[in-house]
Each structure stands twice: as structure tokens, then as C-alpha cells.
Protein backbone atom coordinates (compact mmCIF):
# COMPACT_ATOMS: atom_id res chain seq x y z
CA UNK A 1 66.20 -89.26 14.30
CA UNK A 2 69.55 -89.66 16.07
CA UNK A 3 71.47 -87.19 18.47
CA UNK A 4 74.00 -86.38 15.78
CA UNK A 5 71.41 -85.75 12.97
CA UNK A 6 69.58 -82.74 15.43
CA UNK A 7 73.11 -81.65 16.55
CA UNK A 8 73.53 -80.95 12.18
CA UNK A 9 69.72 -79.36 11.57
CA UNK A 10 70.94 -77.17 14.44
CA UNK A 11 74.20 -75.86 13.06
CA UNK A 12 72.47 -75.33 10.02
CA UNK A 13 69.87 -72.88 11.23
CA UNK A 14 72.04 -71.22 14.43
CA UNK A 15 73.52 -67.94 13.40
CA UNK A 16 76.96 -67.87 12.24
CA UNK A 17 78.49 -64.74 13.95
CA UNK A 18 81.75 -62.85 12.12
CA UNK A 19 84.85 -63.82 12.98
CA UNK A 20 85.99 -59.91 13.14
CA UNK A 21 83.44 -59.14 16.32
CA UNK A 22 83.82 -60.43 19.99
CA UNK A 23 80.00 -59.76 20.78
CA UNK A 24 77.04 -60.05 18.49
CA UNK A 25 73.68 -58.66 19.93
CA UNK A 26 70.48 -59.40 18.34
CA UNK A 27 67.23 -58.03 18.87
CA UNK A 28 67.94 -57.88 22.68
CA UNK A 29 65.00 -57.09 25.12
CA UNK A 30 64.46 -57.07 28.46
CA UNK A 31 61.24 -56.37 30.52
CA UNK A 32 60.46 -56.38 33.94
CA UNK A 33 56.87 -56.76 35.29
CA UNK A 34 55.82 -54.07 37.65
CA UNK A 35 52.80 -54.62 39.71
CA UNK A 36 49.64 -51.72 39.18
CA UNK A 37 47.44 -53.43 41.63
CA UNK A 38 45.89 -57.09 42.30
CA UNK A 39 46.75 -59.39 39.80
CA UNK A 40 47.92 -56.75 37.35
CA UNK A 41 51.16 -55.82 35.58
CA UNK A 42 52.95 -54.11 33.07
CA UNK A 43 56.20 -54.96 31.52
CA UNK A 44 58.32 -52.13 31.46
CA UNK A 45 60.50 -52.03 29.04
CA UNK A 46 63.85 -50.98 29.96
CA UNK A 47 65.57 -52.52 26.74
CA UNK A 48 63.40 -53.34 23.19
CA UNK A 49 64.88 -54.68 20.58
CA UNK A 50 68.88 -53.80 20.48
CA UNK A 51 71.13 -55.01 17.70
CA UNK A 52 75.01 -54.37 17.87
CA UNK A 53 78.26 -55.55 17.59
CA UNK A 54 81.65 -54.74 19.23
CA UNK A 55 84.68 -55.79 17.19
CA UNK A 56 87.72 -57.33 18.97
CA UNK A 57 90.03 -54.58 20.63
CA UNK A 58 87.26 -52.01 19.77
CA UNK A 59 85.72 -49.97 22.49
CA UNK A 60 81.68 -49.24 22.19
CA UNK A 61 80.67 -46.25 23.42
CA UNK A 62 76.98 -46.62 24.95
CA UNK A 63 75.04 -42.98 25.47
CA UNK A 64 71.98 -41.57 26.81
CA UNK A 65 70.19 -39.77 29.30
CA UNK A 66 69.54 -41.47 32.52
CA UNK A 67 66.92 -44.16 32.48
CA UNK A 68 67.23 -44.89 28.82
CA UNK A 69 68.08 -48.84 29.59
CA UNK A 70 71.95 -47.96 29.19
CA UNK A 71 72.97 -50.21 31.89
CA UNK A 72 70.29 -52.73 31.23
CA UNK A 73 71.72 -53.51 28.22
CA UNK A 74 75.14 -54.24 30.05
CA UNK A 75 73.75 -56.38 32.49
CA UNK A 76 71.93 -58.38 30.31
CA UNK A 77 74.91 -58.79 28.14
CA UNK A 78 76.77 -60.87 30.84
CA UNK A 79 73.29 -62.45 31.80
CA UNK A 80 72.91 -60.30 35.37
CA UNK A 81 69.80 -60.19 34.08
CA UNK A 82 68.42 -62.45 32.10
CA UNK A 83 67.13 -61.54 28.41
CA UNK A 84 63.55 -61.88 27.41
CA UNK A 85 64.14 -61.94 23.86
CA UNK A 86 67.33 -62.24 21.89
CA UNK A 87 70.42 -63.53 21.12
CA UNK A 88 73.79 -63.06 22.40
CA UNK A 89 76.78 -64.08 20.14
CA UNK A 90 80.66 -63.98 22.68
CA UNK A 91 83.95 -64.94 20.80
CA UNK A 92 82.00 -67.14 18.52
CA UNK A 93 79.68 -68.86 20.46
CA UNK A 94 75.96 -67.86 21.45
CA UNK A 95 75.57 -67.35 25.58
CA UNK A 96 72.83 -69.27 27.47
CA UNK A 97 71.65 -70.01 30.63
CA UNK A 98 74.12 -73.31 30.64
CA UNK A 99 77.33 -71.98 29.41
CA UNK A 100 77.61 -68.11 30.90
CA UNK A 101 80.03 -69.01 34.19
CA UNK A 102 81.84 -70.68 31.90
CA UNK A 103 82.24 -67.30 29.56
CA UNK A 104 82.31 -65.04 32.57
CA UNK A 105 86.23 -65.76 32.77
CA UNK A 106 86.54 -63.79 29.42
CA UNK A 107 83.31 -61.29 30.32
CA UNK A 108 83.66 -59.05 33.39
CA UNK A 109 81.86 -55.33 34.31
CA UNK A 110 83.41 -52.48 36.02
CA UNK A 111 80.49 -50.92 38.44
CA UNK A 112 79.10 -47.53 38.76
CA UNK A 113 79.71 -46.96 42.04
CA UNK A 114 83.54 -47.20 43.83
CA UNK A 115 81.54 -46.94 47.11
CA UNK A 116 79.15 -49.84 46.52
CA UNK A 117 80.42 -52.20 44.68
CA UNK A 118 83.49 -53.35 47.07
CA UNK A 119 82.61 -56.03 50.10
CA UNK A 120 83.47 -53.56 53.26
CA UNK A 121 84.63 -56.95 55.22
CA UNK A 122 87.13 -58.01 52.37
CA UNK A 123 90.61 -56.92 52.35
CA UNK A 124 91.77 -55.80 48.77
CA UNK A 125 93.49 -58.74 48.49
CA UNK A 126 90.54 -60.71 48.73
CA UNK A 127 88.47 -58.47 46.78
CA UNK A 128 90.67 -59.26 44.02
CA UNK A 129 91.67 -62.58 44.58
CA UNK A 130 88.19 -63.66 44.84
CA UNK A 131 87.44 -64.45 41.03
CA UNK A 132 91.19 -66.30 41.32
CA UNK A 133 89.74 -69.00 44.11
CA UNK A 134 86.23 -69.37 42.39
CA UNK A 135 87.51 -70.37 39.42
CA UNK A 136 90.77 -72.12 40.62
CA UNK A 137 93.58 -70.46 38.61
CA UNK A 138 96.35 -70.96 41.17
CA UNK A 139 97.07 -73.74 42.84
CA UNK A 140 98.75 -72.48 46.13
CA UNK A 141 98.08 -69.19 47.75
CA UNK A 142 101.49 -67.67 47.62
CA UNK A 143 100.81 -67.93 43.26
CA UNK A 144 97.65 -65.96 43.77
CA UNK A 145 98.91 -63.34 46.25
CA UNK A 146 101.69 -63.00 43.63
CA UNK A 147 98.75 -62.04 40.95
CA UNK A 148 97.02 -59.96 42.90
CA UNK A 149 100.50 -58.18 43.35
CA UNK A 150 100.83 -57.85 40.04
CA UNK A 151 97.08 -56.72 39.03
CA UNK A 152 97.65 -53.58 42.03
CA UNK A 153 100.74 -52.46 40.54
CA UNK A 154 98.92 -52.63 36.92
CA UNK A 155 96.01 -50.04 37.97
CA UNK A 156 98.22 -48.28 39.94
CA UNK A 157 97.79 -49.24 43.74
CA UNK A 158 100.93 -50.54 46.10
CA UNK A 159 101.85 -53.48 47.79
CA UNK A 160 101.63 -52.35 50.86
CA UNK A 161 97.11 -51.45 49.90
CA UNK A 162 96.39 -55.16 49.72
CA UNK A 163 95.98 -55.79 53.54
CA UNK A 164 93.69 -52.56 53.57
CA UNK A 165 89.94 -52.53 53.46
CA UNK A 166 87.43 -50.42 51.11
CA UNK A 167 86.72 -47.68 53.22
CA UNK A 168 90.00 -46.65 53.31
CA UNK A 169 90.84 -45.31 50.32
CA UNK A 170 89.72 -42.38 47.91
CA UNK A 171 87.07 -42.94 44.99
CA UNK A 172 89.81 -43.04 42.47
CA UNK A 173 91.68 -45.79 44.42
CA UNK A 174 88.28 -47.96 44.98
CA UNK A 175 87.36 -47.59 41.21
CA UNK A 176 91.47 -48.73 40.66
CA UNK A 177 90.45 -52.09 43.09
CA UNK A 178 87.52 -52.55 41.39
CA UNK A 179 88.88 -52.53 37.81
CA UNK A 180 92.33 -54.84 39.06
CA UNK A 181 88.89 -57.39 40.17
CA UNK A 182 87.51 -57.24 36.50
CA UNK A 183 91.09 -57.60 35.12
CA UNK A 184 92.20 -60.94 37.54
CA UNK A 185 90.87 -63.70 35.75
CA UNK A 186 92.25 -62.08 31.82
CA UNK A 187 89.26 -61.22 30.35
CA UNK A 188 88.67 -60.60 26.83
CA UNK A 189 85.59 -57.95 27.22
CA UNK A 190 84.64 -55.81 29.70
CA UNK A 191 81.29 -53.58 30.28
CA UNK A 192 82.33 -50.21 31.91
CA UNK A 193 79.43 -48.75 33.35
CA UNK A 194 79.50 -45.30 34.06
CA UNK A 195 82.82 -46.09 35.80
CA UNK A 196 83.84 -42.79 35.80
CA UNK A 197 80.55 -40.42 36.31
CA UNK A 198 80.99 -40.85 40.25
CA UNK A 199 84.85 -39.88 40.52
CA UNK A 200 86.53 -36.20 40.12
CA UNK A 201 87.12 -34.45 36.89
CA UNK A 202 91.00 -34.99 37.33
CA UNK A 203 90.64 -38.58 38.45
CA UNK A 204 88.65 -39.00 35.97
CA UNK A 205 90.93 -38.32 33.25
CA UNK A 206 93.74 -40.88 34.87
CA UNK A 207 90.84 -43.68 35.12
CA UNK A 208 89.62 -43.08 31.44
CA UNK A 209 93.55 -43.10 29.91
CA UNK A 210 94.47 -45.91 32.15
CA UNK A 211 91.28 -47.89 30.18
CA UNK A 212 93.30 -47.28 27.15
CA UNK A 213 96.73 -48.05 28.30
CA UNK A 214 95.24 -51.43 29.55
CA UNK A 215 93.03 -52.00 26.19
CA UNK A 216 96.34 -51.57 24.32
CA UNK A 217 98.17 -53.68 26.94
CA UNK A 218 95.69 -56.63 27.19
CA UNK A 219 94.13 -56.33 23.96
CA UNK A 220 90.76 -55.61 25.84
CA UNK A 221 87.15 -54.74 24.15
CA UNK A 222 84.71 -52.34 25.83
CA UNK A 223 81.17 -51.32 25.89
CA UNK A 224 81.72 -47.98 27.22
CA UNK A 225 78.64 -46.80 28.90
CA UNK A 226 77.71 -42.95 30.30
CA UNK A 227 75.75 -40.28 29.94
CA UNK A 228 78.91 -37.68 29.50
CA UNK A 229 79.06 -37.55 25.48
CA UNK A 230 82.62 -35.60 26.12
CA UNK A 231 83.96 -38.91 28.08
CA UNK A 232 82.12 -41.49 26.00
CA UNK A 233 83.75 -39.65 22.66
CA UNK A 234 87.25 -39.39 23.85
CA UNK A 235 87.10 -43.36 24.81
CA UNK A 236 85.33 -44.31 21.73
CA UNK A 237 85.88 -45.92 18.30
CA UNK A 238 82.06 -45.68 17.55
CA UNK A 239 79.11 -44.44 19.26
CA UNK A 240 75.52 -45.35 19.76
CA UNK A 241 73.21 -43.60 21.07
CA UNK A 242 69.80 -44.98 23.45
CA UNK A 243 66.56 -42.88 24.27
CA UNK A 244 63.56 -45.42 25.87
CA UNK A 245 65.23 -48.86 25.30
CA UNK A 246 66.27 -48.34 21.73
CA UNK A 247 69.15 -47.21 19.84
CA UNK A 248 68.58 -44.74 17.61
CA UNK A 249 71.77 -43.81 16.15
CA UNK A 250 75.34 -45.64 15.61
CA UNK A 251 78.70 -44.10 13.93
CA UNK A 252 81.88 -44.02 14.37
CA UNK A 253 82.52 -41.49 16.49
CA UNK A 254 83.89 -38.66 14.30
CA UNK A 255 81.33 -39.37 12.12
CA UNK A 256 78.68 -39.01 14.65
CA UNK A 257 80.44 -36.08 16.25
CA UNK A 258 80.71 -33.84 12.48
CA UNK A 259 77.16 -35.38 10.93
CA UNK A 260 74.56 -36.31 14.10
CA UNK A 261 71.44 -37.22 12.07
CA UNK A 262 68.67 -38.00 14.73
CA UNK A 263 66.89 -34.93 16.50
CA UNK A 264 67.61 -36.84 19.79
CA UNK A 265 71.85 -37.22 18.92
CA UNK A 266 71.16 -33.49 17.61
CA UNK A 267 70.08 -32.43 20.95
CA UNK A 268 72.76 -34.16 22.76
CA UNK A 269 75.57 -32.56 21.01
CA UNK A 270 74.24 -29.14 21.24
CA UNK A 271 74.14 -29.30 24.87
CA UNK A 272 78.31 -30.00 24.78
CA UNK A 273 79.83 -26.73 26.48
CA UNK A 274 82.17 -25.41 23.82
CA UNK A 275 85.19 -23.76 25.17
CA UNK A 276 85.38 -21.07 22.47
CA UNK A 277 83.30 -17.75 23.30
CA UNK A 278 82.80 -16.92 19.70
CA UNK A 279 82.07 -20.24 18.62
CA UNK A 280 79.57 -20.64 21.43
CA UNK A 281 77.80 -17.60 20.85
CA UNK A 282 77.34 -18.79 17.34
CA UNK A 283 75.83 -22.05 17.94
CA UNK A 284 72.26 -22.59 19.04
CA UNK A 285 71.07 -25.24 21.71
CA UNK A 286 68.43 -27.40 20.63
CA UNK A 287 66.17 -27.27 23.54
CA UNK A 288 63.89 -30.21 23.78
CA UNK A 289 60.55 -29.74 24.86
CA UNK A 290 57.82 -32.01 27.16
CA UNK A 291 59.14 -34.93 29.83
CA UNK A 292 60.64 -38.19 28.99
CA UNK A 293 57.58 -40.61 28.34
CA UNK A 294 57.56 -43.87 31.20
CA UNK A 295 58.90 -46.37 29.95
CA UNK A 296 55.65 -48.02 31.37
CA UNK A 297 53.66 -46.29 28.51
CA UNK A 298 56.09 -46.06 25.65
CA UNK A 299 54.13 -43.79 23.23
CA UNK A 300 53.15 -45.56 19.86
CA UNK A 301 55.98 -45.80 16.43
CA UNK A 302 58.64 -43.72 17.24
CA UNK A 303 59.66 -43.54 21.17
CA UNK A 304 60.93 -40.06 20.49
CA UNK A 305 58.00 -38.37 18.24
CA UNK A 306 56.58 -36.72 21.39
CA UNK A 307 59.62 -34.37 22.05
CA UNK A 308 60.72 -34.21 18.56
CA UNK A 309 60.53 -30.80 15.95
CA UNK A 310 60.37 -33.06 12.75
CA UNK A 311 57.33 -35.72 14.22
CA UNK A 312 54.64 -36.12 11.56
CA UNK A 313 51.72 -38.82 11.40
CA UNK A 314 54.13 -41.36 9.71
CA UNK A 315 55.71 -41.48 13.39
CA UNK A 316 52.94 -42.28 15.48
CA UNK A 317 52.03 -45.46 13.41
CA UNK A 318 55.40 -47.75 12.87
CA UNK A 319 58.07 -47.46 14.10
CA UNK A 320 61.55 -46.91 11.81
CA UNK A 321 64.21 -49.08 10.74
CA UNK A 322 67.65 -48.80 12.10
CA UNK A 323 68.82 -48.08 8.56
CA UNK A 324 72.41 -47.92 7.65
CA UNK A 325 72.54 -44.32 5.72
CA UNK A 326 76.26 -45.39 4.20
CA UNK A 327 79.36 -45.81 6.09
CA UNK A 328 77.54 -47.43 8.44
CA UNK A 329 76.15 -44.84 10.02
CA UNK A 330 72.62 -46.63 11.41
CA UNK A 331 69.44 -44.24 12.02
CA UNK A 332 66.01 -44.82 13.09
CA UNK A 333 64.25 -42.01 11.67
CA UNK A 334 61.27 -41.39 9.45
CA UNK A 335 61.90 -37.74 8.68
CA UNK A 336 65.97 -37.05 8.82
């Protein structure tokens, strides 16, 4: 059979992602073997079986407590780490070990930590010219200097910060370098994670509005990850929602805010501080009861059944479809 014939037989049975989403995620896992003694392992599994999409110049809201895989699921996105199972489907095209520097110039993250994630022995200007020289977008020096100009002013920094190293500036202004570093090469989607959990409450709220200036700007899509549901529903078009490597809930996110359906998104919601005595009095907490199971030992069917008010035998043995309930709003639940 000839080169061309395969090259058809493959087209034919690849998936055909829609043109109205710039990321397509499939039944994404990823496990990491941990050692329990000689010649023993376990995989633990940090993500199992994820299925999403992310629309073009929509932002994804990604939320859970920590340890649920949130940031997992980000790195394995941009292939940080590779997947052990699934697809990934970017602007049309599925991403693989062969092609993903080439779709790193439209796929870029925005760290956790301002602190961290910034080369101490770089200058600012290197920090964010770097992506510029590895992929060759200028052809003289003075061109890229001129970008990186014009990527400080954009977050907010001056001139005069580019000669400057890390240390020297506040958490706000690091976070500022590092998103100007996602930003330099004109990417199409960017993973946030938790870029705002380590930063003031004030700073905070200029970081998270000048994500939406620059979405509306750039024409930018996020995944949106934290653990603050107040944060991740102000940035938001929809929200889904991860406990032990799976999601169990996805809405948009005044749907998911007025109708939670899950015990777990219940939970979540009713531990948001309301600002209104009354109103607070009035509303209960739902408290959940026992630990968080390892994700070592993920309990049979349902990952949540062993903290959850509605578990029956049903939930022990299989495990439930991420159903959409109408307007797509998708739950995994037996009982709800």
C-alpha cells in the first residue's frame, strides 16, 4: 500500500475537532509511578480520564481543592508532562511528541509562583526576550529590545525595569514579568496556573482585570486554574470543577454558580463567605466529612462516594457518566 493511501485511511479515522474550539481534550490521563519498595510501584493517578474543550477567546475556569490534578492537567496540556492516555486537539490539529515546539509559539503557561519561576541571573530583558531568540522572531537585537519594550509597557512595568533582575521587584511586578514572557512570542492560549493565589488581595484584583484587558486586546483563550471559586468565577465564562483526577461538574459559570448539582460543587460553594449578615446566617455550610482518599488508592466507582451524604451501593461499583443534564451543564453523579 503506498504512502499516500495510509496518509487517507488516517484522515479518515483521526478525529475531526470543531472549528469553534482552540483545544479539544479527550480522555486525558496521566500517571506517575511511585516506588512502595523493591521492584514495586503504583501509578498514581493525578489526572484519569478528562474530556473538555475551550472555545476560542473563551476563558476555562479549572477548580478544586489542592491535589486534585488541577495543574496536572495544565502541564500535560502543553506536553510538560507527557500524557499516558489521550488526545490533545490545538487550533485544529492533534499535539504529539513531534510537533509540540512547533505549537508552543501559540501555547504558553503563566506559573504559580512570581518567586520561582524567574531565572535570578537573567535581567528582565532577557527573561522576556528569551522565547524571542529561541525561536528567532527578530532579526537584530535592537528589533527585539524594541518588543520587549513594548510587552513591559503592556503588563504595566517601565523602561527603565528591563536592566533589573528578579529579586528586585514586588510579587505583583514578578507575576507582571512573568506574564509579558508568556505574551512575547503572540500566543493564542495560555494556561494560568494559580497565577494569582501567591500575590495580595489588591494586586490580585489588578493581575486578574489586566488578564481580561489583554484577552480582549489579543484575543487570548485561558484555562484558568485555582482553588479560589470567588477568583476563578469572576474570570470565567464556564467552570469545571476536579476532585481526585476527574471532573465532576462543568457549566457556565452562572449556571454553576445559581444550580451546583454535585455534592462536591455543593460543598464548594457553601464554603464562599457571603458578605451579607442576614443572608449568611440563613445559609448552611455543607461540611464534608472523612480525609481526601490518596490518590494512590482511589476508592472504587465514584472517587467522591466516601465523603459524600447521597453515596449508595450503585457508587461503589461503576463509576458515572459525565452526563450533559441540558444546557450543557455535565455531571458525574449517580444520585443528583
Amino acid at each position: 500500500m503506498t504512502s499516500k493511501a495510509n496518509d487517507t485511511i488516517e484522515k479518515v479515522h483521526c478525529h475531526i475537532p470543531d472549528p469553534a474550539n482552540i483545544l479539544e481534550v479527550q480522555n486525558l490521563s496521566k500517571y506517575f509511578d511511585i516506588k512502595t519498595g523493591f521492584f514495586k510501584s503504583l501509578p498514581l493517578k493525578a489526572v484519569d480520564d478528562v474530556s473538555f474543550n475551550i472555545k476560542y477567546k473563551e476563558t476555562l475556569g479549572l477548580v478544586g481543592e489542592s491535589g486534585c490534578g488541577k495543574t496536572t492537567v495544565g502541564r500535560t496540556l502543553l506536553w510538560l508532562y507527557p500524557p499516558t492516555a489521550g488526545d490533545v486537539y490545538f487550533d485544529g490539529g492533534q499535539i504529539s511528541k513531534k510537533n509540540v515546539r512547533a505549537l508552543r509559539r501559540n501555547m504558553q503557561m503563566v506559573f504559580q509562583d512570581p518567586y520561582s519561576s524567574l531565572n535570578p541571573r537573567m535581567t528582565v530583558e532577557d527573561i522576556i526576550g528569551e522565547s524571542l531568540s529561541i525561536h528567532r522572531i527578530f532579526k537584530t537585537k535592537a528589533q527585539q529590545r524594541e518588543r520587549v519594550y513594548e510587552l513591559m509597557r503592556l503588563v504595566g512595568l517601565n523602561k527603565e525595569h528591563a536592566t533589573r533582575y528578579a529579586h528586585e521587584f514586588s510579587g505583583g511586578q514578578r507575576q507582571r514579568i512573568g506574564i509579558a514572557r508568556a505574551l512575547a512570542i503572540n500566543p493564542k492560549f495560555i494556561v494560568c496556573d494559580e497565577s494569582v493565589s501567591a500575590l495580595d488581595v489588591s494586586i490580585q484584583a489588578q493581575i486578574l482585570n489586566m488578564f481580561k484587558d489583554l484577552q480582549d486586546q489579543l484575543d487570548l483563550s485561558y484555562l484558568f486554574i485555582a482553588h479560589d471559586i470567588l477568583v476563578v468565577t469572576y474570570m470565567s465564562d464556564r467552570i469545571a470543577v476536579m476532585y481526585l483526577g476527574k471532573i465532576v461538574e462543568m457549566a457556565k459559570t452562572d449556571e454553576i454558580n445559581n444550580n451546583p448539582i454535585h455534592p462536591y460543587t455543593e460543598s464548594l460553594f457553601s464554603a464562599v463567605p457571603i458578605p451579607d449578615p442576614k443572608t449568611a446566617r440563613e445559609s448552611k455550610r455543607i461540611v464534608l466529612e472523612g480525609d481526601v482518599p490518596s490518590p494512590l488508592h482511589v476508592p472504587s466507582g465514584c472517587a467522591f462516594r466516601t465523603r459524600c451524604r447521597y453515596a449508595t451501593e450503585q457508587c461503589a461499583l461503576e463509576t458515572p457518566p459525565f452526563e450533559d443534564r441540558g444546557d450543557e451543564h455535565f455531571v458525574a453523579c449517580w444520585n443528583r
